[in-house]
C-alpha atoms as a PDB file:
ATOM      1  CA  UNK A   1       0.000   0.000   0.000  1.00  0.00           C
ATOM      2  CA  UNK A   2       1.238   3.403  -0.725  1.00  0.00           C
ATOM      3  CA  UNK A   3       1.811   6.189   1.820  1.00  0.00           C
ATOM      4  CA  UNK A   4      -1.548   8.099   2.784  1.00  0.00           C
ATOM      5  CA  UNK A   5      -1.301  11.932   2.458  1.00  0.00           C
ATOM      6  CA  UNK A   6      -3.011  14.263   4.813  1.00  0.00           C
ATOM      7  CA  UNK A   7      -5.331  15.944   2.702  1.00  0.00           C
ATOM      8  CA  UNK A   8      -4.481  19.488   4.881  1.00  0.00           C
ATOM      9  CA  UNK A   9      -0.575  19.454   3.676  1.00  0.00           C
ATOM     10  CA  UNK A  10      -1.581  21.620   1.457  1.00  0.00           C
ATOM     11  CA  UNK A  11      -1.762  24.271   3.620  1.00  0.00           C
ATOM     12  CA  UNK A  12       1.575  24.047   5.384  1.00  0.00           C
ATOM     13  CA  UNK A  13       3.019  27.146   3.364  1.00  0.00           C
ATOM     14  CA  UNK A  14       0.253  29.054   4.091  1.00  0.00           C
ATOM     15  CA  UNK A  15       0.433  27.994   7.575  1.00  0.00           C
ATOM     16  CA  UNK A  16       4.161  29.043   7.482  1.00  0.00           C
ATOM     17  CA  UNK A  17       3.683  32.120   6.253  1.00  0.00           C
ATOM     18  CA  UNK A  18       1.240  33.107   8.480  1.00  0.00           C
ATOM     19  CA  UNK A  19       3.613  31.835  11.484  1.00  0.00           C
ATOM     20  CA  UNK A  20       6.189  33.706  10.192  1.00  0.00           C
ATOM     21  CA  UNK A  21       3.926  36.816   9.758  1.00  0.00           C
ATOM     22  CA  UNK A  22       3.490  36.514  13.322  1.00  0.00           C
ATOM     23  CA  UNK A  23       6.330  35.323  14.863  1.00  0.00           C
ATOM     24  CA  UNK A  24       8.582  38.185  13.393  1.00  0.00           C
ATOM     25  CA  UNK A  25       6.916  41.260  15.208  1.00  0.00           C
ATOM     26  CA  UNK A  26       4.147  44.122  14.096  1.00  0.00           C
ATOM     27  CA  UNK A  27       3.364  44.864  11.099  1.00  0.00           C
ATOM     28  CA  UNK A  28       5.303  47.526   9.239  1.00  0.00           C
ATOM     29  CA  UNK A  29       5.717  49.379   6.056  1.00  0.00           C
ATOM     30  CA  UNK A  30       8.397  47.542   4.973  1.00  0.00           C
ATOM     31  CA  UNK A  31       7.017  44.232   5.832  1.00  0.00           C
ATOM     32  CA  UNK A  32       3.895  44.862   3.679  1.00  0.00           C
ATOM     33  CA  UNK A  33       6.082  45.522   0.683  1.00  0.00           C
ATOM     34  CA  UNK A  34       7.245  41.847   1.341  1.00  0.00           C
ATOM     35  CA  UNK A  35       4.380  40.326   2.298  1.00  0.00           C
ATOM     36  CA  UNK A  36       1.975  42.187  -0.362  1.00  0.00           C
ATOM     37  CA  UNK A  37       4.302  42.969  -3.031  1.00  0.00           C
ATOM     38  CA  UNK A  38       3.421  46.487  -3.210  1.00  0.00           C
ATOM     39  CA  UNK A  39       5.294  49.896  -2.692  1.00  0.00           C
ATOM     40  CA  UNK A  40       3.765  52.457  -0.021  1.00  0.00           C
ATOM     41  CA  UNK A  41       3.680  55.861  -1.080  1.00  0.00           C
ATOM     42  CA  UNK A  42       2.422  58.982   0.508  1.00  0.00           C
ATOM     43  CA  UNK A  43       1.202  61.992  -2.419  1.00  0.00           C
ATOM     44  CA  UNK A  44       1.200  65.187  -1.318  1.00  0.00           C
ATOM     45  CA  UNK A  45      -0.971  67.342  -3.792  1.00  0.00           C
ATOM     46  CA  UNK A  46       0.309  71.273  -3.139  1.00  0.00           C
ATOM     47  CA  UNK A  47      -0.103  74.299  -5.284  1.00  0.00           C
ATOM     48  CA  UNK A  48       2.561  73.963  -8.016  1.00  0.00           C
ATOM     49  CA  UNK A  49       3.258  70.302  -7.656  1.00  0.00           C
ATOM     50  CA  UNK A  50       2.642  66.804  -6.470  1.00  0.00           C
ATOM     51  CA  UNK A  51       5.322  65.385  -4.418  1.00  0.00           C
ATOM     52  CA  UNK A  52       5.185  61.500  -3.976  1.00  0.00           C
ATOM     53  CA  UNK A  53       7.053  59.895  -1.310  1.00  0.00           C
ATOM     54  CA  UNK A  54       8.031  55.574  -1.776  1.00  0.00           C
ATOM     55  CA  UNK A  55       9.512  53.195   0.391  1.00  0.00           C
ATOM     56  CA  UNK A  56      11.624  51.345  -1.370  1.00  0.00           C
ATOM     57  CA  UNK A  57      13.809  49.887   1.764  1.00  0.00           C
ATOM     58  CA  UNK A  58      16.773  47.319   0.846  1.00  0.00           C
ATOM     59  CA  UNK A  59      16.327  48.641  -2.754  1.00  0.00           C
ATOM     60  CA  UNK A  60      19.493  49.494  -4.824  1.00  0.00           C
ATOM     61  CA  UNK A  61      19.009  53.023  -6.510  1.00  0.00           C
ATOM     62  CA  UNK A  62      20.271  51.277  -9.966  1.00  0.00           C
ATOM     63  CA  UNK A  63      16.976  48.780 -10.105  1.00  0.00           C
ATOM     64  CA  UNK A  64      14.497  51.655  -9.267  1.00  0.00           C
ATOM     65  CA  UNK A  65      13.054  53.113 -12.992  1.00  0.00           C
ATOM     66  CA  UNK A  66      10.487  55.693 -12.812  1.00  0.00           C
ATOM     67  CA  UNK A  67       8.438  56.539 -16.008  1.00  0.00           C
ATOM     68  CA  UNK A  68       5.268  58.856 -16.813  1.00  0.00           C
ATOM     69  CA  UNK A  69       2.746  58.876 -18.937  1.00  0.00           C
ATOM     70  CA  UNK A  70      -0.153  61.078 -19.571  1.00  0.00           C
ATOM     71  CA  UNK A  71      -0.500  61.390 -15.528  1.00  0.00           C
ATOM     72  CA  UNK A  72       0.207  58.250 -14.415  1.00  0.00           C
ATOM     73  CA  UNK A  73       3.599  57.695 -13.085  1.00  0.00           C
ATOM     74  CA  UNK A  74       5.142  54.046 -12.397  1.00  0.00           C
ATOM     75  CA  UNK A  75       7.451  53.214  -9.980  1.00  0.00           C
ATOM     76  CA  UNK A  76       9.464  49.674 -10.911  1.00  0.00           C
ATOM     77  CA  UNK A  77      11.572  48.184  -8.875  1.00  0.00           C
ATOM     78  CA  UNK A  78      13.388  45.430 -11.158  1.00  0.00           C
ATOM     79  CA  UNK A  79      16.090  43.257  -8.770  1.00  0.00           C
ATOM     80  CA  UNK A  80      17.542  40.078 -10.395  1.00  0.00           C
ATOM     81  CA  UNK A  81      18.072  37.200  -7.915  1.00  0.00           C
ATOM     82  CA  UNK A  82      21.537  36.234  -7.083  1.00  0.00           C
ATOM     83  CA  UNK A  83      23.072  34.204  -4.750  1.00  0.00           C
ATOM     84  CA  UNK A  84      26.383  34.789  -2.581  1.00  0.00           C
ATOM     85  CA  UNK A  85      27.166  31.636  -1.616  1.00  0.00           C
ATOM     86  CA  UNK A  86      28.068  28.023  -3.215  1.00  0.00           C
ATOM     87  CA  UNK A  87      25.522  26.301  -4.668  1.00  0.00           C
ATOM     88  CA  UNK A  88      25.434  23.274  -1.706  1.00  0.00           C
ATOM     89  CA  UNK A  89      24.994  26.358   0.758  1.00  0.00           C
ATOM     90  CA  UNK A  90      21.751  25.734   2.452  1.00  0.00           C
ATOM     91  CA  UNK A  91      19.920  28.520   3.934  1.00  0.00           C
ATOM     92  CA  UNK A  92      18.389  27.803   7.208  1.00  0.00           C
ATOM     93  CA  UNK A  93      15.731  31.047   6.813  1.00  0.00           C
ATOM     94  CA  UNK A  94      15.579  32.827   3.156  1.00  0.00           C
ATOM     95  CA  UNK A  95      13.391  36.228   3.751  1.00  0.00           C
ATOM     96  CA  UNK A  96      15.575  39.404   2.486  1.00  0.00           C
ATOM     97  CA  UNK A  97      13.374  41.706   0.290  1.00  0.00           C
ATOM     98  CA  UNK A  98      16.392  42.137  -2.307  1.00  0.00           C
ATOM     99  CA  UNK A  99      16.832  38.362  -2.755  1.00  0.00           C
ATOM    100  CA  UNK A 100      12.590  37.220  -1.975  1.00  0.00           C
ATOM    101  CA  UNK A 101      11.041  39.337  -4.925  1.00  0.00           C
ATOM    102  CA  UNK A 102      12.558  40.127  -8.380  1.00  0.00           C
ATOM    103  CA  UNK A 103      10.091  42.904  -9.355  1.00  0.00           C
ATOM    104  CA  UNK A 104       7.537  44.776  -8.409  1.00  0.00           C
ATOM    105  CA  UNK A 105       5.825  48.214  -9.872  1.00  0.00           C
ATOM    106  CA  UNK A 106       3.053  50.678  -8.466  1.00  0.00           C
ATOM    107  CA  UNK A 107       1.523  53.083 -11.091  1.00  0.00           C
ATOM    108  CA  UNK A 108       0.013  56.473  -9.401  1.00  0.00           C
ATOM    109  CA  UNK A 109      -2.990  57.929 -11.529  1.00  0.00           C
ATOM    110  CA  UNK A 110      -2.824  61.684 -10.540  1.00  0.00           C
ATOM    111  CA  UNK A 111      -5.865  63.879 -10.489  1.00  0.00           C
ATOM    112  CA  UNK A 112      -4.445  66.326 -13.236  1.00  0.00           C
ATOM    113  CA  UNK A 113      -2.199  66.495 -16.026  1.00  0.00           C
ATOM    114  CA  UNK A 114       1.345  66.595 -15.395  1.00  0.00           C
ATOM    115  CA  UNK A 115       4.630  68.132 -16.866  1.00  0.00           C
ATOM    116  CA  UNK A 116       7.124  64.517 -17.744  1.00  0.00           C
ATOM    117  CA  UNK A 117       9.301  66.902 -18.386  1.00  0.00           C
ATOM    118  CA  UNK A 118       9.616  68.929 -14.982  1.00  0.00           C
ATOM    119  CA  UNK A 119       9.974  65.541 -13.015  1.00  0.00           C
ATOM    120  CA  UNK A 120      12.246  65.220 -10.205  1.00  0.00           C
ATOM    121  CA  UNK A 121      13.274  62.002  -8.613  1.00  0.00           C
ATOM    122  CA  UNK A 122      15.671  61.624  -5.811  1.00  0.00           C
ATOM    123  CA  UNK A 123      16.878  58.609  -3.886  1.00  0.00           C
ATOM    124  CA  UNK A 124      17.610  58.455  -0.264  1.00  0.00           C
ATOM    125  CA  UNK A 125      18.124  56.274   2.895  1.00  0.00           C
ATOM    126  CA  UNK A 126      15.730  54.159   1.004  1.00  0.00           C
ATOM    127  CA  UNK A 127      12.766  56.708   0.249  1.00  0.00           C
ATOM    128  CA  UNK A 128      12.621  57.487  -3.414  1.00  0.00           C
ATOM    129  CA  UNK A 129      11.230  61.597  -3.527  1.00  0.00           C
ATOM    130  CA  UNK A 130       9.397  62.840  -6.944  1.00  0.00           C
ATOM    131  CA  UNK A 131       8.774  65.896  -7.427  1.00  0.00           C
ATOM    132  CA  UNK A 132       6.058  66.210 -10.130  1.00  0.00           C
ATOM    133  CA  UNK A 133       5.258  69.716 -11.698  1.00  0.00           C
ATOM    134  CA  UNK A 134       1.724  70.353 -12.727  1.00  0.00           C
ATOM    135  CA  UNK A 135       0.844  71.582 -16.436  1.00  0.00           C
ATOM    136  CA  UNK A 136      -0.512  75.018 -16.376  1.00  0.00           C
ATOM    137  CA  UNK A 137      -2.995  73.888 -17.826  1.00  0.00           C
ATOM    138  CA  UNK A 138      -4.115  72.488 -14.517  1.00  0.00           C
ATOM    139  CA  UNK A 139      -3.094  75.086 -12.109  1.00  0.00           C
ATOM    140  CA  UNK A 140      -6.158  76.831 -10.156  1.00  0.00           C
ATOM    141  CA  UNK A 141      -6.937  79.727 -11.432  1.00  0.00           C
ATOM    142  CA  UNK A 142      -8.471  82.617  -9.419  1.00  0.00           C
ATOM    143  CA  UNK A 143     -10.963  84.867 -11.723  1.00  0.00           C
ATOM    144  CA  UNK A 144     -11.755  87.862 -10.429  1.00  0.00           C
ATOM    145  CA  UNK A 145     -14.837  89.005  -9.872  1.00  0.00           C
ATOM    146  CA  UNK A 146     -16.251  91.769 -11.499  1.00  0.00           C
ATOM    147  CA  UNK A 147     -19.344  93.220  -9.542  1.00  0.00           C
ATOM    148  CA  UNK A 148     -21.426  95.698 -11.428  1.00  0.00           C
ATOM    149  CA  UNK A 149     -23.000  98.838 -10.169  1.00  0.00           C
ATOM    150  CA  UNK A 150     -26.874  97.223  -9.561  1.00  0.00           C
ATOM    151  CA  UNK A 151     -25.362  94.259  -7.749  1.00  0.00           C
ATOM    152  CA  UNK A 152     -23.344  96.290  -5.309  1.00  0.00           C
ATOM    153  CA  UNK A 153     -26.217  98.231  -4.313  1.00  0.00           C
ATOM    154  CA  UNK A 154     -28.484  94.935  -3.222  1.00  0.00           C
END
């Protein structure tokens, strides 16, 4: 007779990822990004600009591409897996962000049109910055207000 399976082995990777989701602390920014595959941002929508703030923690600066179109702009991160040690190294836990997921992206559909060319982007202590100028086009505009001599006397 063959070997009888317990039809709930197949959830012993969820039930380890779960554990692990657990056992490792609260949940933070950066763990979300690993768990959920997705980059946090914050937007911050002022005047002149939109300024859009990523984490991109463990992330080297040369795998981060940022593109826009229309006014939607895509952050990709794009890390090829590699390995630092032998090939009969065994790894005893196998969780870093850099080496766990080769790419992700998160595309930001802003409310107006935007400049591509008046886009800033800068990189640091793992927080990619863009600044993102505004078309004038889609600047408010004040009008003024013109108030004739009947309406001021109402």
């Amino acid at each position: 007779m063959g070997t009888q399976t317990d039809p709930m082995d197949v959830f012993t990777p969820l039930r380890e990822a779960v554990s692990r989701l657990f056992d490792d602390g609260p949940m933070t920014a950066e763990r979300l990004m690993y768990f959920g595959r997705t980059i946090p941002v914050d937007i911050i929508d002022t005047p002149d600009e939109y300024v859009v703030e990523a984490s991109l923690t463990g992330v080297r600066p040369e795998h981060v591409q940022v593109s826009v179109v229309d006014n939607t702009v895509t952050i990709r991160v794009g890390r090829k897996a590699y390995a630092r040690h032998d090939e009969n190294a065994v790894y005893l836990r196998h969780e870093r962000i850099e080496r766990a997921i080769p790419e992700m992206s998160r595309a930001i559909t802003l409310p107006a049109k935007i400049d591509a060319e008046q886009v800033e982007a800068t990189y640091e202590h793992g927080v990619l910055t863009l600044h993102i100028r505004k078309s004038e086009e889609s600047k408010a505009h004040t009008i003024p207000l013109h108030v004739t001599k009947e309406a001021a006397r109402r």
